[in-house]
PDB file of N, CA and C in Angstrom:
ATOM      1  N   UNK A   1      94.949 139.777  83.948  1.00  0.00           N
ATOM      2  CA  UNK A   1      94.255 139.164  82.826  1.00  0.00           C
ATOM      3  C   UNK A   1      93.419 140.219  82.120  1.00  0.00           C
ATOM      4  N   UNK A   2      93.448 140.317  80.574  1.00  0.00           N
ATOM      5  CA  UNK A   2      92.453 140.948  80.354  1.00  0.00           C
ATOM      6  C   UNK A   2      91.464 140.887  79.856  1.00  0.00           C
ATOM      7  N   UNK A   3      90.197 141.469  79.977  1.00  0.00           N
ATOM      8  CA  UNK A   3      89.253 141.312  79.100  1.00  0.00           C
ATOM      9  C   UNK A   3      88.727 141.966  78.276  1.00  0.00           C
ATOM     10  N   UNK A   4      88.369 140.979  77.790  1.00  0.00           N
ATOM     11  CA  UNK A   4      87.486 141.070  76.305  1.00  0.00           C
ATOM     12  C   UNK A   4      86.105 141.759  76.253  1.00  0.00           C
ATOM     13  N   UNK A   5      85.812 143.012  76.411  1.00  0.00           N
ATOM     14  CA  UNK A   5      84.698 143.819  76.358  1.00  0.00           C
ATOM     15  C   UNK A   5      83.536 143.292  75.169  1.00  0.00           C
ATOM     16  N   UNK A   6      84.493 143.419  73.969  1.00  0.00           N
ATOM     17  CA  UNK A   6      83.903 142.910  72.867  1.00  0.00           C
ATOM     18  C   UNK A   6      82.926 141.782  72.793  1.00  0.00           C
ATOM     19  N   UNK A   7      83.632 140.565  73.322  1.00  0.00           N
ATOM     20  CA  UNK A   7      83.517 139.330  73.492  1.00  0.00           C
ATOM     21  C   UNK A   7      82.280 139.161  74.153  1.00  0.00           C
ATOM     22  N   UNK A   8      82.246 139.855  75.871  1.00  0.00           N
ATOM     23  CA  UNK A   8      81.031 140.057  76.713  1.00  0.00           C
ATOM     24  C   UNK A   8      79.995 140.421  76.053  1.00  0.00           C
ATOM     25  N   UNK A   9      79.718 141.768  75.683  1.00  0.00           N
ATOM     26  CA  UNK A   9      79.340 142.656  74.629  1.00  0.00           C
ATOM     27  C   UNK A   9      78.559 141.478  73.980  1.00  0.00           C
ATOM     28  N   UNK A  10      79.004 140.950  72.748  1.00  0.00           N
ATOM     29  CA  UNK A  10      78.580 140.513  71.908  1.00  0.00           C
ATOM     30  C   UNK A  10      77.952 139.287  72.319  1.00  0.00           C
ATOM     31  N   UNK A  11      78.304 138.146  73.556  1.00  0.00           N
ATOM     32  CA  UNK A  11      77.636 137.130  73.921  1.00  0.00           C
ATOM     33  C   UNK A  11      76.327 137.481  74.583  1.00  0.00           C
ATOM     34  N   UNK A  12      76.519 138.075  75.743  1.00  0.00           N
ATOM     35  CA  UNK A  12      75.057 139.309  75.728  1.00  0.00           C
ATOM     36  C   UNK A  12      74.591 139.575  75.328  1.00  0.00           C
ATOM     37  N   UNK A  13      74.468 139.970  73.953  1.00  0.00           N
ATOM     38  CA  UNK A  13      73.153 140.648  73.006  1.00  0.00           C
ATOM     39  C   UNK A  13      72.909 139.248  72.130  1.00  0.00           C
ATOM     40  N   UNK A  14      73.302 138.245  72.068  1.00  0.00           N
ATOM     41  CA  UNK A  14      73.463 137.108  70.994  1.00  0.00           C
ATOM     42  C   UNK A  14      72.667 136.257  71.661  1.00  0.00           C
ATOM     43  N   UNK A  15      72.948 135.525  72.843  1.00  0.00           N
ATOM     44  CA  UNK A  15      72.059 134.945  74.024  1.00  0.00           C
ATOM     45  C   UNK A  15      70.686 135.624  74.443  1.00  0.00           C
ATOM     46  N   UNK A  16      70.667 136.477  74.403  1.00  0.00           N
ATOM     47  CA  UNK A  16      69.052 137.280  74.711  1.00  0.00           C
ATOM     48  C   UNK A  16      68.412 137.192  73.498  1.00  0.00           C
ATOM     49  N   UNK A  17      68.852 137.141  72.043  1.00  0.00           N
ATOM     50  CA  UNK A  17      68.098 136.632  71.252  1.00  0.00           C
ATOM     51  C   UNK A  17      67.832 135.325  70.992  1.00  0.00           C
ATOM     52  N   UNK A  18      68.829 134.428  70.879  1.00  0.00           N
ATOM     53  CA  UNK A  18      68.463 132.654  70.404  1.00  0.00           C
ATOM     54  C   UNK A  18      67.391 132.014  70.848  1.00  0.00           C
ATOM     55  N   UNK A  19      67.067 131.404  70.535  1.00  0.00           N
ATOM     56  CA  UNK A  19      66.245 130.195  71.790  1.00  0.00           C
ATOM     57  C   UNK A  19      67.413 129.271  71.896  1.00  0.00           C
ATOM     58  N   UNK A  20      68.418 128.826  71.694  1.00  0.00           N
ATOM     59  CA  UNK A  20      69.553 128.134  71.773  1.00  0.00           C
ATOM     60  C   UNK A  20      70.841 128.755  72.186  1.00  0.00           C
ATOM     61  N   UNK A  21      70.671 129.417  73.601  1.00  0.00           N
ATOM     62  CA  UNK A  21      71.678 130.337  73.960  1.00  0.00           C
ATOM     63  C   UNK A  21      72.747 129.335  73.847  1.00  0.00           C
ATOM     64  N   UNK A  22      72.619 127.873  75.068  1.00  0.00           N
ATOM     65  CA  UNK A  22      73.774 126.936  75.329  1.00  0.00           C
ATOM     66  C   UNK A  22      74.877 126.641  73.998  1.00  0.00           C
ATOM     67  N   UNK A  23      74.201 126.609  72.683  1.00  0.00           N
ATOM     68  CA  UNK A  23      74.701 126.344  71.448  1.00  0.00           C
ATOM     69  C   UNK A  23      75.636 128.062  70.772  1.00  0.00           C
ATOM     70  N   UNK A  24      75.501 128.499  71.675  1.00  0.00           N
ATOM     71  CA  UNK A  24      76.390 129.906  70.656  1.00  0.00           C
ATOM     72  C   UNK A  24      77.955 129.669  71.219  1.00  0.00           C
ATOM     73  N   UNK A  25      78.964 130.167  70.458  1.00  0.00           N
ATOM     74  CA  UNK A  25      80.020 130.145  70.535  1.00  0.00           C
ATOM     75  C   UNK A  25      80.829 131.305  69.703  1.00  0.00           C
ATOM     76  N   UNK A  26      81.846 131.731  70.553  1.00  0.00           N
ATOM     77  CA  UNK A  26      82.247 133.205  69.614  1.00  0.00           C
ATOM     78  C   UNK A  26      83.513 132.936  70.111  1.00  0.00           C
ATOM     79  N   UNK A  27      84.745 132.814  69.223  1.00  0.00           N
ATOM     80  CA  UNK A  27      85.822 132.836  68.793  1.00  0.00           C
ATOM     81  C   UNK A  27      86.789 134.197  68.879  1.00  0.00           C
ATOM     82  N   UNK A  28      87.967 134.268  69.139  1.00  0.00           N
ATOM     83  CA  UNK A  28      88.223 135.962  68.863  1.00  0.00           C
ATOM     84  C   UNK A  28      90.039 135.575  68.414  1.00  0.00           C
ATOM     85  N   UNK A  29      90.001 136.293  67.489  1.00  0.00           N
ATOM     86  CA  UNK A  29      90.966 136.292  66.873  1.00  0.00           C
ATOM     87  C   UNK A  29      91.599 137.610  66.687  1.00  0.00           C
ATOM     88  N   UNK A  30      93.228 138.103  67.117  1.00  0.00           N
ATOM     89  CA  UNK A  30      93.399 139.130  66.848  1.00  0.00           C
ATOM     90  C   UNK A  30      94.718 139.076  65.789  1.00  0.00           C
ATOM     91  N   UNK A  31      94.396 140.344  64.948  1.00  0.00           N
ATOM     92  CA  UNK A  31      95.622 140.072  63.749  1.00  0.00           C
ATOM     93  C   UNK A  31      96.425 141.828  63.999  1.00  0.00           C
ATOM     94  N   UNK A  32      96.924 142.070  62.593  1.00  0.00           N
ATOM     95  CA  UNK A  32      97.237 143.302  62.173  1.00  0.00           C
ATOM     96  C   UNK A  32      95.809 144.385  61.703  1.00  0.00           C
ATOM     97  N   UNK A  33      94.971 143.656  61.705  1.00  0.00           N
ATOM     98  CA  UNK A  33      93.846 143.971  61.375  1.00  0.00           C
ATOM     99  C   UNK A  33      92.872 144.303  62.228  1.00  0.00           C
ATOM    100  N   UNK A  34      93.299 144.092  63.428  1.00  0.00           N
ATOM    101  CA  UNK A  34      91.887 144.417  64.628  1.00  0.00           C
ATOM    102  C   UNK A  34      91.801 142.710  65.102  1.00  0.00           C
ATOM    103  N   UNK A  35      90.390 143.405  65.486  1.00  0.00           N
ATOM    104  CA  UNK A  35      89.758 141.706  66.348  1.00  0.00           C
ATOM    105  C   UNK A  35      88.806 141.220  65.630  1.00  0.00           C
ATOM    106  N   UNK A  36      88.999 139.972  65.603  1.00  0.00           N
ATOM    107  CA  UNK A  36      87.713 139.183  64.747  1.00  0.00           C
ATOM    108  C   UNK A  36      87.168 138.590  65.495  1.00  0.00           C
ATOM    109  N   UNK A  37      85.539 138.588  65.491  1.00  0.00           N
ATOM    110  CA  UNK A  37      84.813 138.087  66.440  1.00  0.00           C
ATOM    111  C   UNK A  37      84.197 136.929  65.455  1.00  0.00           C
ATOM    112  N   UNK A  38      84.370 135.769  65.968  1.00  0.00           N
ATOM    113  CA  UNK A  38      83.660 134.743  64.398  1.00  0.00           C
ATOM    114  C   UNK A  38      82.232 134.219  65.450  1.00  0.00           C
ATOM    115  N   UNK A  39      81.341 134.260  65.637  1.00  0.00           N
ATOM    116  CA  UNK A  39      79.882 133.864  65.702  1.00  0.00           C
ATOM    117  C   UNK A  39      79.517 133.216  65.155  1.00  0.00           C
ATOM    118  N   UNK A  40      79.435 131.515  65.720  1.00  0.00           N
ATOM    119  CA  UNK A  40      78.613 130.410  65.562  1.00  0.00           C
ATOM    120  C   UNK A  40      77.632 129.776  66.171  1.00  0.00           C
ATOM    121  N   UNK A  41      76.419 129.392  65.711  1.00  0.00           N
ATOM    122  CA  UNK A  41      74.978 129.220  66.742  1.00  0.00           C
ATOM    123  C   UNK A  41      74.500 128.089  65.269  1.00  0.00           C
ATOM    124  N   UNK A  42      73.436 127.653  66.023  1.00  0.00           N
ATOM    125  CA  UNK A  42      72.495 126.944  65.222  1.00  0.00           C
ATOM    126  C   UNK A  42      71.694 127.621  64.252  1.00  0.00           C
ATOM    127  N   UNK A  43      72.028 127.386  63.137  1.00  0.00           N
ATOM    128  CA  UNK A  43      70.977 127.326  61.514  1.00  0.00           C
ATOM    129  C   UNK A  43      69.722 127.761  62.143  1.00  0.00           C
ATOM    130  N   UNK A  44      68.993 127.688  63.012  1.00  0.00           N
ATOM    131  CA  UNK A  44      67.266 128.015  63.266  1.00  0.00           C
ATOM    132  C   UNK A  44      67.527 129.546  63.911  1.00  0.00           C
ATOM    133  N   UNK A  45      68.518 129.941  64.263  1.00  0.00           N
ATOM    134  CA  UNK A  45      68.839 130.892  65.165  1.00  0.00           C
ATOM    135  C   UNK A  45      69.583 132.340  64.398  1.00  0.00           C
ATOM    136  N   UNK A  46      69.882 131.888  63.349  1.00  0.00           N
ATOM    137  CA  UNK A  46      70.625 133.192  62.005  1.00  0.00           C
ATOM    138  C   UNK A  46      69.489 133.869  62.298  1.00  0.00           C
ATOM    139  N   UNK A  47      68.455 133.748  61.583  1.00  0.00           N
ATOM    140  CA  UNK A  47      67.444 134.516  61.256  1.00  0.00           C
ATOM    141  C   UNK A  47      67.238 135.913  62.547  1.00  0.00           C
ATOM    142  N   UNK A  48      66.970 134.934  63.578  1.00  0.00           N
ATOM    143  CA  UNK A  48      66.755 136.060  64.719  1.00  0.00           C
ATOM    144  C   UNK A  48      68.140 137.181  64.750  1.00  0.00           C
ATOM    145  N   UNK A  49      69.330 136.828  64.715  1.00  0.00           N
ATOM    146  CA  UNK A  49      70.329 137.068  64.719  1.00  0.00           C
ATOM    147  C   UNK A  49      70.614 138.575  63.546  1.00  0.00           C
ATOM    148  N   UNK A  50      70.379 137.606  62.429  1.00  0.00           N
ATOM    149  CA  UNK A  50      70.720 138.257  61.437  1.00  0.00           C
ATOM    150  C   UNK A  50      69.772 139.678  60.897  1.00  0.00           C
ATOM    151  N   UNK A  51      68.341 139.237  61.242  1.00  0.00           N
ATOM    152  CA  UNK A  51      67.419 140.395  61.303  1.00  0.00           C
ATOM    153  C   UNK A  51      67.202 140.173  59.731  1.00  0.00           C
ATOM    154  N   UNK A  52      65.999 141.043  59.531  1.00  0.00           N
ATOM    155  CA  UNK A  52      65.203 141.497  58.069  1.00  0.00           C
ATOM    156  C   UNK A  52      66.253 142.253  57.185  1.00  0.00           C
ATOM    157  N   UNK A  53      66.709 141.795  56.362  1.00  0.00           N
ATOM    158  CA  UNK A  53      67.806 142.414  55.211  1.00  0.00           C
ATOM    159  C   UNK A  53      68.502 142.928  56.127  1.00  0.00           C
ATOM    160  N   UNK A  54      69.434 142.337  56.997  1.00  0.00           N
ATOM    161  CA  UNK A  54      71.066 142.081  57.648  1.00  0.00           C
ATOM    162  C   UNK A  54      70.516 143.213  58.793  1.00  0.00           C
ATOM    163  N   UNK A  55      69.329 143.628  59.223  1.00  0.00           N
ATOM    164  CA  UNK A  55      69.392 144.853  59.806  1.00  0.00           C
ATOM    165  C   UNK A  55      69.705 144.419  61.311  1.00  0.00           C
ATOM    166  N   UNK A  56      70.086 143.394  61.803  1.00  0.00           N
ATOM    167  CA  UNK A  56      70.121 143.130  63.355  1.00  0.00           C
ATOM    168  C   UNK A  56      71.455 142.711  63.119  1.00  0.00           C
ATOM    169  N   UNK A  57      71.858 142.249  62.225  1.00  0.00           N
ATOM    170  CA  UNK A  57      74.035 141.868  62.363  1.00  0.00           C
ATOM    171  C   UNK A  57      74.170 143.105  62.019  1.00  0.00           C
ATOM    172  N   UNK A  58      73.601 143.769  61.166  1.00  0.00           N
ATOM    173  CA  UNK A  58      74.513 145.811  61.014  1.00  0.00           C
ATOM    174  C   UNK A  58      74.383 146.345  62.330  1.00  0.00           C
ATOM    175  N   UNK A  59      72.949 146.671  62.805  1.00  0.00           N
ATOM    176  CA  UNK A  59      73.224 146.985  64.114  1.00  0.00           C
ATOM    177  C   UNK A  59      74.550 146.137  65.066  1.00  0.00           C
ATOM    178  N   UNK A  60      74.580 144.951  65.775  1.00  0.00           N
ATOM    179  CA  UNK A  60      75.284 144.228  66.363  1.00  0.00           C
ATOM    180  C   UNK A  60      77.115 144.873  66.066  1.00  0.00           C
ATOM    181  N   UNK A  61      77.417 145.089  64.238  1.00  0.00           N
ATOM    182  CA  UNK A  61      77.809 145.495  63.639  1.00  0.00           C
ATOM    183  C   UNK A  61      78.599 146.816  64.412  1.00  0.00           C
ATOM    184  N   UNK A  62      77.585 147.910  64.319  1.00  0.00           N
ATOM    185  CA  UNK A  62      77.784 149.003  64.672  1.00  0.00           C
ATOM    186  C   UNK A  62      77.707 149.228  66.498  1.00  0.00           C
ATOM    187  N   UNK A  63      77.696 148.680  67.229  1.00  0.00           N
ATOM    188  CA  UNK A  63      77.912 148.706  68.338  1.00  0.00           C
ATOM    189  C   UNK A  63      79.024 148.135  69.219  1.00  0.00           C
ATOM    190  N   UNK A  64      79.450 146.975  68.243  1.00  0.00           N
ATOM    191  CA  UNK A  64      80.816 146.729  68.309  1.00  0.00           C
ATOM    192  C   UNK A  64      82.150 147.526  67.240  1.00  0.00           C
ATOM    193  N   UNK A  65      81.677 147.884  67.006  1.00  0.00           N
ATOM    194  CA  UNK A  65      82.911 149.101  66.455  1.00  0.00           C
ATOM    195  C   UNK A  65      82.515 150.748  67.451  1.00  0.00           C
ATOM    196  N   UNK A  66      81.723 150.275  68.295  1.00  0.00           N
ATOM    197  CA  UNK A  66      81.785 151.543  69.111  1.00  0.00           C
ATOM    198  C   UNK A  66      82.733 151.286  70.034  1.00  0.00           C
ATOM    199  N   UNK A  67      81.949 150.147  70.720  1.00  0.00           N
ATOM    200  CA  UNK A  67      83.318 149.611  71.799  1.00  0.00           C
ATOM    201  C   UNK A  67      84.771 149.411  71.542  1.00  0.00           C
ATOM    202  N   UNK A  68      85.158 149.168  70.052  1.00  0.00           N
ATOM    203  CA  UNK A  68      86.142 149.002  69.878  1.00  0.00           C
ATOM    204  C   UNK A  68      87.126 150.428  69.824  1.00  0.00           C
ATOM    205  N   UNK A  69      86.215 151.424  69.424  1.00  0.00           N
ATOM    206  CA  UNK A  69      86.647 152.548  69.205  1.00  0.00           C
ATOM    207  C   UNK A  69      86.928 153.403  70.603  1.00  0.00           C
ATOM    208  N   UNK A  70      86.330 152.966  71.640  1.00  0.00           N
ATOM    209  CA  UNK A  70      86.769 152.784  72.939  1.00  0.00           C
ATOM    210  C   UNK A  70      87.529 152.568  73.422  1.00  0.00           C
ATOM    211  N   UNK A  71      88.006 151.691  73.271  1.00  0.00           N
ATOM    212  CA  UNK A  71      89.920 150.826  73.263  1.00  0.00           C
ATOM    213  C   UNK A  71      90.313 150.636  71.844  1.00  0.00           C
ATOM    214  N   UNK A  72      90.329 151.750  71.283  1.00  0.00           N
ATOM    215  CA  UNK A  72      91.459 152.116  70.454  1.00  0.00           C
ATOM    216  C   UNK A  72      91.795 150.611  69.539  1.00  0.00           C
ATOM    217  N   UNK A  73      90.937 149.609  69.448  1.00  0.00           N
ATOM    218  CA  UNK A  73      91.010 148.675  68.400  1.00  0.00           C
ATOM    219  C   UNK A  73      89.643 148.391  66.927  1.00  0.00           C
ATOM    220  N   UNK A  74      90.049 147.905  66.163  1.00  0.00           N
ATOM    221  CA  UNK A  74      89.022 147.183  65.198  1.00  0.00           C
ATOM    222  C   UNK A  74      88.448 146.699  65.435  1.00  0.00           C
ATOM    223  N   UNK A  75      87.097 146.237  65.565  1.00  0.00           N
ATOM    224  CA  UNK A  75      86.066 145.322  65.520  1.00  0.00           C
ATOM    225  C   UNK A  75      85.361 144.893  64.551  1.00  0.00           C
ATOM    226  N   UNK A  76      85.617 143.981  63.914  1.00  0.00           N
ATOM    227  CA  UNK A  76      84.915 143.029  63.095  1.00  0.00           C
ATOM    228  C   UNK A  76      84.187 141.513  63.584  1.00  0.00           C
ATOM    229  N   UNK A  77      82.823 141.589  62.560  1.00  0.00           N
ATOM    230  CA  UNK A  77      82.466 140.409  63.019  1.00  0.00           C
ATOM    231  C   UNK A  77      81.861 139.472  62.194  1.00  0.00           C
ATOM    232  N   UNK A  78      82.414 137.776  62.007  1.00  0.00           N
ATOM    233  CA  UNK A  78      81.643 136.979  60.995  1.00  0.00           C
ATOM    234  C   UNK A  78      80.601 136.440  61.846  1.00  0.00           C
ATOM    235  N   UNK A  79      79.788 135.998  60.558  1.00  0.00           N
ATOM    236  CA  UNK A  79      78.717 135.164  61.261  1.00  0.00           C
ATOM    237  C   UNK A  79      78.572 133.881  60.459  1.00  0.00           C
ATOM    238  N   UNK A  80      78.501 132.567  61.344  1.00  0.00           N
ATOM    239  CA  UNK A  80      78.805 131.327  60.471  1.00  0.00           C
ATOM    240  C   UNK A  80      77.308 130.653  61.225  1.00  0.00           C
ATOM    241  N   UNK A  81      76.786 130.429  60.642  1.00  0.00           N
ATOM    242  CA  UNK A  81      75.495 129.336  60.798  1.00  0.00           C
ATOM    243  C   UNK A  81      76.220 127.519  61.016  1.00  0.00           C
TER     244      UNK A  81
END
């Protein structure tokens, strides 16, 4: 079986911020395009997430295109409130 580094990765740093860890959910989709990570949590919980002018999803951002660059795939990631 394999896993999803990304996936771990990203539920880990997403859960240590919320106050609504139980409510997050991350999706992964792979195309011709890489991996899509789609990130859904509760509306009260973007903010922490998203950071002061996008600066905590760019980071999040840029640490998953490290890992990805690790195993030789794309990492992208939405974020849906």
């Amino acid at each position: 079986m394999e896993r999803n580094y990304e996936v771990e990765l990203l539920e880990y740093i997403v859960k240590s911020i919320v106050d609504y860890p139980e409510d997050v959910r991350i999706d992964r989709t792979v195309d011709n395009m890489g991996v899509l990570l789609t990130l859904t949590m509760r509306q009260e919980d973007m903010g922490k997430v998203i950071g002061r002018e996008g600066s905590g999803a760019k980071a999040i951002r840029t640490i998953l295109k490290m890992v990805g660059m690790k195993y030789q795939s794309r990492v992208n990631l939405k974020i849906n409130g």
